[in-house]
C-alpha atoms as a PDB file:
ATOM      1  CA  UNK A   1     -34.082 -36.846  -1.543  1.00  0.00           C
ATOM      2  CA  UNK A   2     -31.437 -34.728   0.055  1.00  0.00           C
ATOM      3  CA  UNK A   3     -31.074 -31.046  -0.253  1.00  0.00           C
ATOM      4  CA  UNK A   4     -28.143 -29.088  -0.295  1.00  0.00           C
ATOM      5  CA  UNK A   5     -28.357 -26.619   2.423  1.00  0.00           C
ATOM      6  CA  UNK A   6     -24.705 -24.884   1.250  1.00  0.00           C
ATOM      7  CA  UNK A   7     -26.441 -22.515  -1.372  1.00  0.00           C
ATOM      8  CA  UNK A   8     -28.874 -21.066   1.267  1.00  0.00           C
ATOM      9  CA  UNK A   9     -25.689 -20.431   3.398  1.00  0.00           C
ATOM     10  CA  UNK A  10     -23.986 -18.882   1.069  1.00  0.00           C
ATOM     11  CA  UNK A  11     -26.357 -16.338   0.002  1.00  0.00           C
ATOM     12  CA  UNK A  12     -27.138 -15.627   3.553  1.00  0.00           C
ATOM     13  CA  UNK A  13     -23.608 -15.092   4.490  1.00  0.00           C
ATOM     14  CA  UNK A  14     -23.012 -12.696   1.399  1.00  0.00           C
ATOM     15  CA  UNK A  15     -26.213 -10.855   2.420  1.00  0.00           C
ATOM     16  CA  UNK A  16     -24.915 -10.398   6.139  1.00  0.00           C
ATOM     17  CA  UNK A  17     -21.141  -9.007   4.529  1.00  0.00           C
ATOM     18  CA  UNK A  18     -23.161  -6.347   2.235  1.00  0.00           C
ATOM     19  CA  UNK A  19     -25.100  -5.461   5.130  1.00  0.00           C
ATOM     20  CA  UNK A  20     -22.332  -4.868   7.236  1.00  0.00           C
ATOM     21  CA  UNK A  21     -22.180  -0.998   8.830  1.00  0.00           C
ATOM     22  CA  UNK A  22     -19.059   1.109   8.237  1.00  0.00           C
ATOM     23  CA  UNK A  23     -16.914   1.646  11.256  1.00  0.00           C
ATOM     24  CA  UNK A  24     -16.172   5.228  11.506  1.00  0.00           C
ATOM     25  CA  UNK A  25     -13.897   6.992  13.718  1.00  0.00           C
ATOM     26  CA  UNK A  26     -12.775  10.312  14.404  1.00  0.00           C
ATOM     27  CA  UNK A  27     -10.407  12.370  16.289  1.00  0.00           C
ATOM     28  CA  UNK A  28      -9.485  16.097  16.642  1.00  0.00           C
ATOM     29  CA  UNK A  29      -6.909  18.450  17.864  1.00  0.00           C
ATOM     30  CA  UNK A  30      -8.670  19.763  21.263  1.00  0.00           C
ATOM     31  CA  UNK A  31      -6.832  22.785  20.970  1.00  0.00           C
ATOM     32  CA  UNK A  32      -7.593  23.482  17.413  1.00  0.00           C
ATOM     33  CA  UNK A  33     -10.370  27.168  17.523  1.00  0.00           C
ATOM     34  CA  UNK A  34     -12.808  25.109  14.613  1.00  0.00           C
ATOM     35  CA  UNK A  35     -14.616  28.558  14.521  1.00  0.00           C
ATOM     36  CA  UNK A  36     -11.569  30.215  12.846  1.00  0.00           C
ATOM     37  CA  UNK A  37     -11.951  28.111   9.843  1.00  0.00           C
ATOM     38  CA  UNK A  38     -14.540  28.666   7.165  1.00  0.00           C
ATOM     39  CA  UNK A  39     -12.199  28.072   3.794  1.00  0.00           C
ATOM     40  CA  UNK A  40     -10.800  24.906   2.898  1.00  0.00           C
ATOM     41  CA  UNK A  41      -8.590  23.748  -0.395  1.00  0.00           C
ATOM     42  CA  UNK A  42      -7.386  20.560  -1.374  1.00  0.00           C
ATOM     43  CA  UNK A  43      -4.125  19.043  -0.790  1.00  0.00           C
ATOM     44  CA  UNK A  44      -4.360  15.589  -2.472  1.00  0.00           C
ATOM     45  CA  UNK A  45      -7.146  13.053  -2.902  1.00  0.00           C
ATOM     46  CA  UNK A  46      -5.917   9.420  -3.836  1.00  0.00           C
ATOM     47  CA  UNK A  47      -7.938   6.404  -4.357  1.00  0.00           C
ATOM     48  CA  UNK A  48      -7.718   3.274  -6.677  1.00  0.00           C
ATOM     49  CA  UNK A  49      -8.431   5.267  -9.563  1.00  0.00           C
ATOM     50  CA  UNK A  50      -9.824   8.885 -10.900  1.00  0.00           C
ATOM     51  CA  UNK A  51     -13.566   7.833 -10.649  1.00  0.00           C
ATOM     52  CA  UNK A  52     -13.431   7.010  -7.060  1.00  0.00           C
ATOM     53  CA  UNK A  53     -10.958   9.746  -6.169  1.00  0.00           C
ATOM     54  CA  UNK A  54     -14.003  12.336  -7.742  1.00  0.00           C
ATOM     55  CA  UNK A  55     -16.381  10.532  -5.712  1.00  0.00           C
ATOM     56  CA  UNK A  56     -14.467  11.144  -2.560  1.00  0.00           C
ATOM     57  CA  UNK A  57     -13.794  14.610  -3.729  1.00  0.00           C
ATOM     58  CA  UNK A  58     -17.662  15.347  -4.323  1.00  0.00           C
ATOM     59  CA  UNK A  59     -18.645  13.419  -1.144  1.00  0.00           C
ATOM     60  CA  UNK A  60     -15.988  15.710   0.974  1.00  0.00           C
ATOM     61  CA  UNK A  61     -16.984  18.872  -0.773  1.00  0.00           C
ATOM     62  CA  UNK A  62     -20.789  18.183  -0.188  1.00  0.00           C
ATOM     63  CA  UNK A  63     -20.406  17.865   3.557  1.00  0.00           C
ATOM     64  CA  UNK A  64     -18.024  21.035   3.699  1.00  0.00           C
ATOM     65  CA  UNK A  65     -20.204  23.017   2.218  1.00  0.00           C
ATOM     66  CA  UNK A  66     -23.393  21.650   4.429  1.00  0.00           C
ATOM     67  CA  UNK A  67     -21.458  22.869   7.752  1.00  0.00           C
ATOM     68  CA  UNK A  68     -21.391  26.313   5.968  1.00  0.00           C
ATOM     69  CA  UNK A  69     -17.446  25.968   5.281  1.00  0.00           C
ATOM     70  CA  UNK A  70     -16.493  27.479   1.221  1.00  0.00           C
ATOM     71  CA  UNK A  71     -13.911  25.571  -0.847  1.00  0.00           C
ATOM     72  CA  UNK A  72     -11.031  27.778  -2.328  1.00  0.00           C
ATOM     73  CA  UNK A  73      -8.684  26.744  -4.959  1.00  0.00           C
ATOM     74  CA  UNK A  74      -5.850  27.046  -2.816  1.00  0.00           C
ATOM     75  CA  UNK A  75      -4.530  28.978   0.414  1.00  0.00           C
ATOM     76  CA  UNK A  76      -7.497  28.012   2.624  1.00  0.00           C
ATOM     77  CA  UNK A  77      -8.129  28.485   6.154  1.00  0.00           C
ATOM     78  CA  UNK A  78      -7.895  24.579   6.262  1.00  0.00           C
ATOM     79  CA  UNK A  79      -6.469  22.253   3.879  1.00  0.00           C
ATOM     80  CA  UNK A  80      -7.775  18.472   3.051  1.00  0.00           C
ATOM     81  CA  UNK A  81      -6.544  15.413   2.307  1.00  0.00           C
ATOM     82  CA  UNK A  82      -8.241  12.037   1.396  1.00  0.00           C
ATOM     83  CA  UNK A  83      -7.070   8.705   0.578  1.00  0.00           C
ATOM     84  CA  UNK A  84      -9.260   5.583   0.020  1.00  0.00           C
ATOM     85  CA  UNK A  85      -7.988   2.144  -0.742  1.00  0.00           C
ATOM     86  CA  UNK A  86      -9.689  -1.417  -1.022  1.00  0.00           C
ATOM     87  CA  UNK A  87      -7.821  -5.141  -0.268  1.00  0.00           C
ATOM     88  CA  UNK A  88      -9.576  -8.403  -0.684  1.00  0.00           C
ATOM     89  CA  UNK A  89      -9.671  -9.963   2.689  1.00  0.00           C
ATOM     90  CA  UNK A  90     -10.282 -13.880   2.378  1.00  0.00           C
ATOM     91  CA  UNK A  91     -13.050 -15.605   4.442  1.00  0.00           C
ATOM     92  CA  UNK A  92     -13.122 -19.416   4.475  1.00  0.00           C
ATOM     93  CA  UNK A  93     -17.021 -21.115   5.208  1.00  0.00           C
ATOM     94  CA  UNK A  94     -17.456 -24.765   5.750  1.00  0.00           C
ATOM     95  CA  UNK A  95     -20.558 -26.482   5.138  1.00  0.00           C
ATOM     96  CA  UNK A  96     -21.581 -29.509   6.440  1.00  0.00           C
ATOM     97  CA  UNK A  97     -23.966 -31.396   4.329  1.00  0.00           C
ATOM     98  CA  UNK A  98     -25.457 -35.078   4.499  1.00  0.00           C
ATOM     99  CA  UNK A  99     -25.267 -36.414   8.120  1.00  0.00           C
ATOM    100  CA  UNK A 100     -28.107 -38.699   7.766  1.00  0.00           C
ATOM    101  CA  UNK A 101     -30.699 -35.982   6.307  1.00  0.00           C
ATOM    102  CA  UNK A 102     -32.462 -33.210   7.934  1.00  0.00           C
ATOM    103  CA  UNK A 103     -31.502 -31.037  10.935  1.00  0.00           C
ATOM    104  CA  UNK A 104     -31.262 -34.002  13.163  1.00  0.00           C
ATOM    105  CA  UNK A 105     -27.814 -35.808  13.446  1.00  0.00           C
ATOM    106  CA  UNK A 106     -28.348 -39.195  13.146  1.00  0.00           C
ATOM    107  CA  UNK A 107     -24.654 -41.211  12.890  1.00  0.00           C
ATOM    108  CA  UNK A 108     -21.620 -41.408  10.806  1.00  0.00           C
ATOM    109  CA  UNK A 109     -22.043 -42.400   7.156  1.00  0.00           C
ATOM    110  CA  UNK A 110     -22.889 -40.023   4.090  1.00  0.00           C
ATOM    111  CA  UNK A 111     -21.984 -36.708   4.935  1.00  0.00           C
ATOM    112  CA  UNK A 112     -19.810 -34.813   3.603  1.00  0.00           C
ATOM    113  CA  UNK A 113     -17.813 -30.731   4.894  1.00  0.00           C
ATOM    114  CA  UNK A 114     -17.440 -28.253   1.808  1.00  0.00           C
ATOM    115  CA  UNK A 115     -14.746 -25.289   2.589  1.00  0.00           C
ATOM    116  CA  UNK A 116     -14.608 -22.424   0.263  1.00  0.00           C
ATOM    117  CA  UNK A 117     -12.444 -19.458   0.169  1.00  0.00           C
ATOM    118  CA  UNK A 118     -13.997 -16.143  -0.263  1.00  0.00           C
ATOM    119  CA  UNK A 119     -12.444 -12.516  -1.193  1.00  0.00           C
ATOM    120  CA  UNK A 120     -14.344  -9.709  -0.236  1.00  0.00           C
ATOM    121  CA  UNK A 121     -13.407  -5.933  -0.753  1.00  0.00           C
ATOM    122  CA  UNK A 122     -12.932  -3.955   2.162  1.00  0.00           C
ATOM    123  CA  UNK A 123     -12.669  -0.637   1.407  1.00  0.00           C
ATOM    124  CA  UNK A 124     -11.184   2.433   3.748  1.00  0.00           C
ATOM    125  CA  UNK A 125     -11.141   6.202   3.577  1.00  0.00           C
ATOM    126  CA  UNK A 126      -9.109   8.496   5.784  1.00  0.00           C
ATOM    127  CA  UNK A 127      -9.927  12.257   5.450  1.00  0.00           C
ATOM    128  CA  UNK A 128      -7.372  14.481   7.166  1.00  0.00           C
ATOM    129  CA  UNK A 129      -7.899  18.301   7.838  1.00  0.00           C
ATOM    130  CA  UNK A 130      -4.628  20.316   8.743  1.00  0.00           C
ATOM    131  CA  UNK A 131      -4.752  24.015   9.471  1.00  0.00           C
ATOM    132  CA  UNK A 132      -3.826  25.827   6.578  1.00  0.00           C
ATOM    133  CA  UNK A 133      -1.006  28.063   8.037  1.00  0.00           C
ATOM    134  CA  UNK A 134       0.427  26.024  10.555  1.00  0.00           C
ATOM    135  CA  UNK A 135       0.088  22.954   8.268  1.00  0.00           C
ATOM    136  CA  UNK A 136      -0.460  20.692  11.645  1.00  0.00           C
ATOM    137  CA  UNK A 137      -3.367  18.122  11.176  1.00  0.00           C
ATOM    138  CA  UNK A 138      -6.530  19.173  13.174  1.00  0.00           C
ATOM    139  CA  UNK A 139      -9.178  16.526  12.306  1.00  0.00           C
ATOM    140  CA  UNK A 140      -9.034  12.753  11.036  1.00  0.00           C
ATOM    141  CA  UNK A 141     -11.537  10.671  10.380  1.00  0.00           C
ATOM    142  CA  UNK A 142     -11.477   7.069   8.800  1.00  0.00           C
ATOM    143  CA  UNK A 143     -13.920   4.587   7.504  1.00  0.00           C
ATOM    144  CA  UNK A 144     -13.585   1.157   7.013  1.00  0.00           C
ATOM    145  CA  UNK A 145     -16.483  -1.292   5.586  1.00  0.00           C
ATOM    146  CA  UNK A 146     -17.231  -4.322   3.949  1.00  0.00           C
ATOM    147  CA  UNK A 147     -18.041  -3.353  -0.251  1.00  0.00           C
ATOM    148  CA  UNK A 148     -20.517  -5.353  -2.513  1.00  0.00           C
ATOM    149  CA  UNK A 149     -19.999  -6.374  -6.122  1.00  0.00           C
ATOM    150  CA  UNK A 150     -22.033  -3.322  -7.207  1.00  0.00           C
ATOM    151  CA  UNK A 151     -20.698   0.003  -7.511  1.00  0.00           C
ATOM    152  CA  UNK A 152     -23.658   1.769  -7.767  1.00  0.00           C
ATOM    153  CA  UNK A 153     -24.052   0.589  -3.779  1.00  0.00           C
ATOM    154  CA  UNK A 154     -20.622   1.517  -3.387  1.00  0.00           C
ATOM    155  CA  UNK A 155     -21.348   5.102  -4.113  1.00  0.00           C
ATOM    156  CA  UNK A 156     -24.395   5.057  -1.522  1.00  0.00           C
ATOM    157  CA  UNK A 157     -21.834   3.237   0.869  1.00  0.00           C
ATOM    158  CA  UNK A 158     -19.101   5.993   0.068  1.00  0.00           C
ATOM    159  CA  UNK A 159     -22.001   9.214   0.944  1.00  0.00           C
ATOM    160  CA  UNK A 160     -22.816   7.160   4.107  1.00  0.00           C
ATOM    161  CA  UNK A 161     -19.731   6.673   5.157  1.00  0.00           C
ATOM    162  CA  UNK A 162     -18.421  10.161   4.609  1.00  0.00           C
ATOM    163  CA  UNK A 163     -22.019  10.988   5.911  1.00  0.00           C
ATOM    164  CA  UNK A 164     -20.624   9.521   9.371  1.00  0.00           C
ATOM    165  CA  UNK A 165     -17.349  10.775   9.334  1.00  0.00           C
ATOM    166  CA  UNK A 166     -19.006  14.537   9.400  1.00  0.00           C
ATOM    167  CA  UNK A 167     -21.791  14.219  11.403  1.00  0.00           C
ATOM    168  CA  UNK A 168     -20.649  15.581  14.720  1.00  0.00           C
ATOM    169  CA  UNK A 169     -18.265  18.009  12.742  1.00  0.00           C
ATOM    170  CA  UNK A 170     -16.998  20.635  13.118  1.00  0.00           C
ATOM    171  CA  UNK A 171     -15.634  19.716  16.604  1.00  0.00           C
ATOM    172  CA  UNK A 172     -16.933  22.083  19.702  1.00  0.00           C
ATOM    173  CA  UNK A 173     -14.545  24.925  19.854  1.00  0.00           C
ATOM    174  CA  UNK A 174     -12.718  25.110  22.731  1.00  0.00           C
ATOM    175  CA  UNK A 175     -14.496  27.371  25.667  1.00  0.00           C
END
């Protein structure tokens, strides 16, 4: 009896794409004074649609607010921007099945190669931060990782990754 080892693979494969870490980078004006800002509005916040755009909004304004900065309805000391997006990125897997049973390759005869084609979401976020009088951008940061089918993991995903973006933040002023 032969067993098809393609199903384990799969699942295995899907498992290692969920469990992928965000890449997050960051970047900053060196000459920006960080310790002059402690206000912040928002310019724009786009994603794929109004849910996700309030998620990124909360997530942004949560992490603000933990480095002690105040949001203002408009006309603060620093401005932000945020746009997330998500493409399907296709992945083809081949599995070989059938060479003669087992693990062991034992000749030519009964096997048989399966390719599939996979989409996964891949989702980014870029937050910008420009000064809010000179309107030059001071900070960027931008996350890209691999999504799962579940949006409630999504939304941990999204706090992680914004998590990241502002953990060494705000930037040492300049000395």
């Amino acid at each position: 009896m032969k067993k098809s080892l393609a199903p384990f693979f799969i699942v295995m494969l899907l498992g290692l794409a969920v469990v992928a870490l965000a890449s997050v980078k960051t970047d900053y004006s060196h000459s920006a004074d960080f310790s002059q800002y402690h206000t912040y509005s928002f310019i724009k916040v786009q994603a794929g649609d109004d849910l996700w755009a309030d998620r990124i909004t909360r997530a942004v304004e949560g992490q603000l607010s933990a480095k002690g900065w105040t949001k203002a309805d408009s006309g603060g000391d620093a401005a932000v921007a945020a746009y997330g997006a998500v493409k399907q990125e296709q992945t083809m897997q081949t599995f070989y099945d059938g060479f003669g049973g087992g693990w062991f390759w034992r000749g030519f005869g009964d096997g048989m190669a399966t390719t599939t084609v996979e989409n996964i979401p891949v989702g980014t976020l870029v937050v910008d931060i420009f000064d809010g009088h000179t309107k030059k951008l001071i900070w960027r940061a931008s996350s890209s990782e691999t999504l799962s089918s579940k949006p409630e993991k999504n939304e941990k995903k999204l706090e992680n990754a914004v998590g990241e973006m502002f953990k060494h933040f705000p930037p040492p002023s300049k000395g």
